[in-house]
N, C-alpha and C. Protein backbone atom coordinates (compact mmCIF):
# COMPACT_ATOMS: atom_id res chain seq x y z
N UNK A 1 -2.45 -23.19 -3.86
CA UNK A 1 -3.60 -22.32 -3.83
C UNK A 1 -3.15 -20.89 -4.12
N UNK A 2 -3.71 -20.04 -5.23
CA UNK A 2 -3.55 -18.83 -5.14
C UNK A 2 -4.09 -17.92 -3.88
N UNK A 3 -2.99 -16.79 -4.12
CA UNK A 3 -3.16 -15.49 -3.18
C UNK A 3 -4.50 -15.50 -2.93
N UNK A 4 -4.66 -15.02 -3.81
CA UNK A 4 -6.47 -14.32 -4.48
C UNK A 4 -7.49 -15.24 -3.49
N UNK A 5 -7.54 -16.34 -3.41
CA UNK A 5 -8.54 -17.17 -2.98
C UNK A 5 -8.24 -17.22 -0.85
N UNK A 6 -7.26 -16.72 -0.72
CA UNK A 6 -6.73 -16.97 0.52
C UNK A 6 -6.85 -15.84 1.52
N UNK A 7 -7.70 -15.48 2.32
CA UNK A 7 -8.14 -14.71 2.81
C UNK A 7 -7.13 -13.43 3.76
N UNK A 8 -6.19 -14.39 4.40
CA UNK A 8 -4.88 -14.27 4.85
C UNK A 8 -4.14 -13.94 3.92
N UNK A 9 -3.86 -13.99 2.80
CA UNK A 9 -2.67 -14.16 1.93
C UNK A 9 -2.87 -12.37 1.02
N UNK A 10 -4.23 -12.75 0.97
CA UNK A 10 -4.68 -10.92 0.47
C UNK A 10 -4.58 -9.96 1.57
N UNK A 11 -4.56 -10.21 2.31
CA UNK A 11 -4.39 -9.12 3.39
C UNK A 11 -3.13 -8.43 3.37
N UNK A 12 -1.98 -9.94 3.44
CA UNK A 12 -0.51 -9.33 3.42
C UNK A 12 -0.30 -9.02 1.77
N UNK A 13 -1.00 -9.31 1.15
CA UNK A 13 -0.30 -8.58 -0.75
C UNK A 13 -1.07 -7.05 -0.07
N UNK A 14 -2.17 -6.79 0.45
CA UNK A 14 -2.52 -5.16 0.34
C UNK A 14 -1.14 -5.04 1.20
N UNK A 15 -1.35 -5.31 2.41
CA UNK A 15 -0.65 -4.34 3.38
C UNK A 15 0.61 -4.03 3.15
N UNK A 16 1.70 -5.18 2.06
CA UNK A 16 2.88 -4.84 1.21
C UNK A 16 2.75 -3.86 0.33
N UNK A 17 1.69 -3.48 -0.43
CA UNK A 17 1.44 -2.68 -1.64
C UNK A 17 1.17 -1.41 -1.32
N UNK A 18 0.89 -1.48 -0.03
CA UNK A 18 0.36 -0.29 0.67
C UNK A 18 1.75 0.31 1.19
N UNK A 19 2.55 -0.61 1.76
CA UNK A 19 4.02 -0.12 2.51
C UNK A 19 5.25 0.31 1.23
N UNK A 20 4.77 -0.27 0.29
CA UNK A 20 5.82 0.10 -0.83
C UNK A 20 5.33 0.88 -1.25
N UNK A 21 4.48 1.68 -1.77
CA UNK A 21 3.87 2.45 -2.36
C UNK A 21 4.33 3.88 -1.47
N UNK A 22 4.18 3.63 -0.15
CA UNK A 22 4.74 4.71 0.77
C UNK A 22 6.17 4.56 0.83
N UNK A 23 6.85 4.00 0.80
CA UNK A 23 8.01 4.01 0.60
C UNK A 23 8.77 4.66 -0.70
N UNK A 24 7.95 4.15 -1.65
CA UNK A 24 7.91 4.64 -3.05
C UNK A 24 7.99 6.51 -3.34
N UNK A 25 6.86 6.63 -2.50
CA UNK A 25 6.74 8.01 -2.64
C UNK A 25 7.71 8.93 -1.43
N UNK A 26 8.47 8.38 -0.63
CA UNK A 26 9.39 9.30 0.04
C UNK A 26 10.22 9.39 -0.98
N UNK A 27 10.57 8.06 -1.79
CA UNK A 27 11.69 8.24 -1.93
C UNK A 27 11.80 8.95 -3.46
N UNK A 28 10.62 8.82 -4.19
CA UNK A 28 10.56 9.72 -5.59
C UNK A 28 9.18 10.85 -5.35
N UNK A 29 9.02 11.61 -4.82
CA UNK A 29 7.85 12.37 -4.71
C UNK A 29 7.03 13.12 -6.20
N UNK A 30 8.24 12.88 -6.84
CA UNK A 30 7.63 14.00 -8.32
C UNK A 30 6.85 12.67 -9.11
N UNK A 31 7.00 11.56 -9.23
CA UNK A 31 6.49 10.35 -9.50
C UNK A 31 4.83 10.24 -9.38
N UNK A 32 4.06 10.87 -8.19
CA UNK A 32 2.98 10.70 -7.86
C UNK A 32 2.51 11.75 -8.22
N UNK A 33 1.06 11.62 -8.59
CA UNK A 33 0.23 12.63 -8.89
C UNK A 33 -1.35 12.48 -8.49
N UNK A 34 -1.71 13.39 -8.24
CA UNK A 34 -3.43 13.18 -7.87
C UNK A 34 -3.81 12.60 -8.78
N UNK A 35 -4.21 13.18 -9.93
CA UNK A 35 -5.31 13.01 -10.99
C UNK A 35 -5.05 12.24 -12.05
N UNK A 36 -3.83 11.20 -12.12
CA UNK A 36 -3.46 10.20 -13.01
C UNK A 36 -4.63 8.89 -12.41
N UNK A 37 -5.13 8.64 -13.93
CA UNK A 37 -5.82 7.83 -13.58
C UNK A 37 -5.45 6.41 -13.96
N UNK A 38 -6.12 5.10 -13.52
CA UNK A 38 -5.38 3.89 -13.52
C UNK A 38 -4.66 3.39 -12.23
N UNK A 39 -3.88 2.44 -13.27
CA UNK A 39 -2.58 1.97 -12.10
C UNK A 39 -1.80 3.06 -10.89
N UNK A 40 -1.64 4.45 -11.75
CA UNK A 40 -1.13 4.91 -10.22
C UNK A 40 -1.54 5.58 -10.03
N UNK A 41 -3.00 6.18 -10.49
CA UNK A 41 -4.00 6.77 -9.16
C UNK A 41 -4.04 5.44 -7.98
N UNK A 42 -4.14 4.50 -8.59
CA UNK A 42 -4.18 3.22 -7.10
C UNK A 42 -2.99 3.51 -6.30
N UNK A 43 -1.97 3.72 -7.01
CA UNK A 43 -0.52 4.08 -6.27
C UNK A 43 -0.96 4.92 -5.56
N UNK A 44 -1.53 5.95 -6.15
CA UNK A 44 -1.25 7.34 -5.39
C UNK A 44 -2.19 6.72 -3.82
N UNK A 45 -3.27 6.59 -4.52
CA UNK A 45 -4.11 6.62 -3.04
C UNK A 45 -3.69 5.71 -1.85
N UNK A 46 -2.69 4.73 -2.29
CA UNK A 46 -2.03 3.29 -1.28
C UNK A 46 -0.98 4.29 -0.20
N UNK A 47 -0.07 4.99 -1.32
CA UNK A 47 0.61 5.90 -0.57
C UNK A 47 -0.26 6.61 0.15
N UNK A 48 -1.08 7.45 0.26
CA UNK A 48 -1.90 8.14 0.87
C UNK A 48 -2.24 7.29 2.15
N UNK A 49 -2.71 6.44 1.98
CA UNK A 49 -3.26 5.70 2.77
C UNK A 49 -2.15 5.35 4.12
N UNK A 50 -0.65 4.59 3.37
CA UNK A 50 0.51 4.43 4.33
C UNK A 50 1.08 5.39 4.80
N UNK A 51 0.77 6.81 4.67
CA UNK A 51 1.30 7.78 5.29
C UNK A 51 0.02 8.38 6.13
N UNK A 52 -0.99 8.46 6.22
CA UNK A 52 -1.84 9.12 7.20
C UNK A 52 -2.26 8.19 7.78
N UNK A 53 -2.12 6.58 7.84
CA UNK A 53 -2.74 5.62 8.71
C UNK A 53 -1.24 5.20 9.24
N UNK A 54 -0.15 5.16 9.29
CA UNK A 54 0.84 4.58 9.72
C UNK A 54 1.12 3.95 10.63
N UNK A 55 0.24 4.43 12.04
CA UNK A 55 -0.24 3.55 12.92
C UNK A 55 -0.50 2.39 12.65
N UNK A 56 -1.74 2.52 11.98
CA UNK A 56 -2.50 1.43 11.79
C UNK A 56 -1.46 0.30 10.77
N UNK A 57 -1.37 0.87 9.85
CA UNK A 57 -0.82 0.05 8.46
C UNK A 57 0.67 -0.81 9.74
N UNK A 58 1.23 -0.08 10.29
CA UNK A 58 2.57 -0.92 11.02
C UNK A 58 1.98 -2.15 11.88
N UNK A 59 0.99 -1.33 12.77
CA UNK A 59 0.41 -2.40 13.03
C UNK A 59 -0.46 -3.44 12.39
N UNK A 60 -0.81 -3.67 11.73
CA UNK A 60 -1.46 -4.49 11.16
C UNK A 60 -0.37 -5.49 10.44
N UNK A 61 0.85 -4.61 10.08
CA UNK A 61 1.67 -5.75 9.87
C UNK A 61 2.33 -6.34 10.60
N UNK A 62 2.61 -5.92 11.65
CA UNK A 62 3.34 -6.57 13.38
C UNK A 62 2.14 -7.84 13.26
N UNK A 63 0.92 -7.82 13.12
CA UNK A 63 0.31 -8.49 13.44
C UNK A 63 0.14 -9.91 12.59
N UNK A 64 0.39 -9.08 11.27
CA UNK A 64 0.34 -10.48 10.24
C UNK A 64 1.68 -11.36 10.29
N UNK A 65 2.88 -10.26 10.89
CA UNK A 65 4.24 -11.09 10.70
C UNK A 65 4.12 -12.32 12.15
C-alpha cells in the first residue's frame, strides 16, 4: 500500500520533511529564501514551521516513534 493512501504513514513523511527541512536550514541558512516560489517556498515554510513549533513537531514525533 502506498504512503499517500495511509493515514499514519503521511503523517510521519510530513513530520520527517518538516524535521529535515529544519535541519536543513541550520545547517545552510543562505539556501532559504522567503519569496522563492515552488518547491522551496514549501521548504522554506516546513522550516519555519520546525523551528517556531519545536515543541510540538518533537513531540508529535516521540509520539509516532
Amino acid at each position: 500500500m502506498s504512503a499517500v493512501f495511509n493515514f499514519k504513514s503521511v503523517l510521519v513523511i510530513v513530520l520527517l520533511f518538516i524535521c529535515t527541512c529544519t535541519f536543513l536550514r541550520q545547517q545552510r541558512p543562505s539556501m532559504f529564501r522567503e519569496k522563492k516560489p515552488g518547491l522551496l517556498g514549501l521548504v522554506y515554510k516546513a522550516s519555519v514551521i520546525g523551528t517556531r513549533l519545536s515543541p510540538y513537531v518533537s513531540l508529535c514525533c516521540f509520539i509516532m516513534a
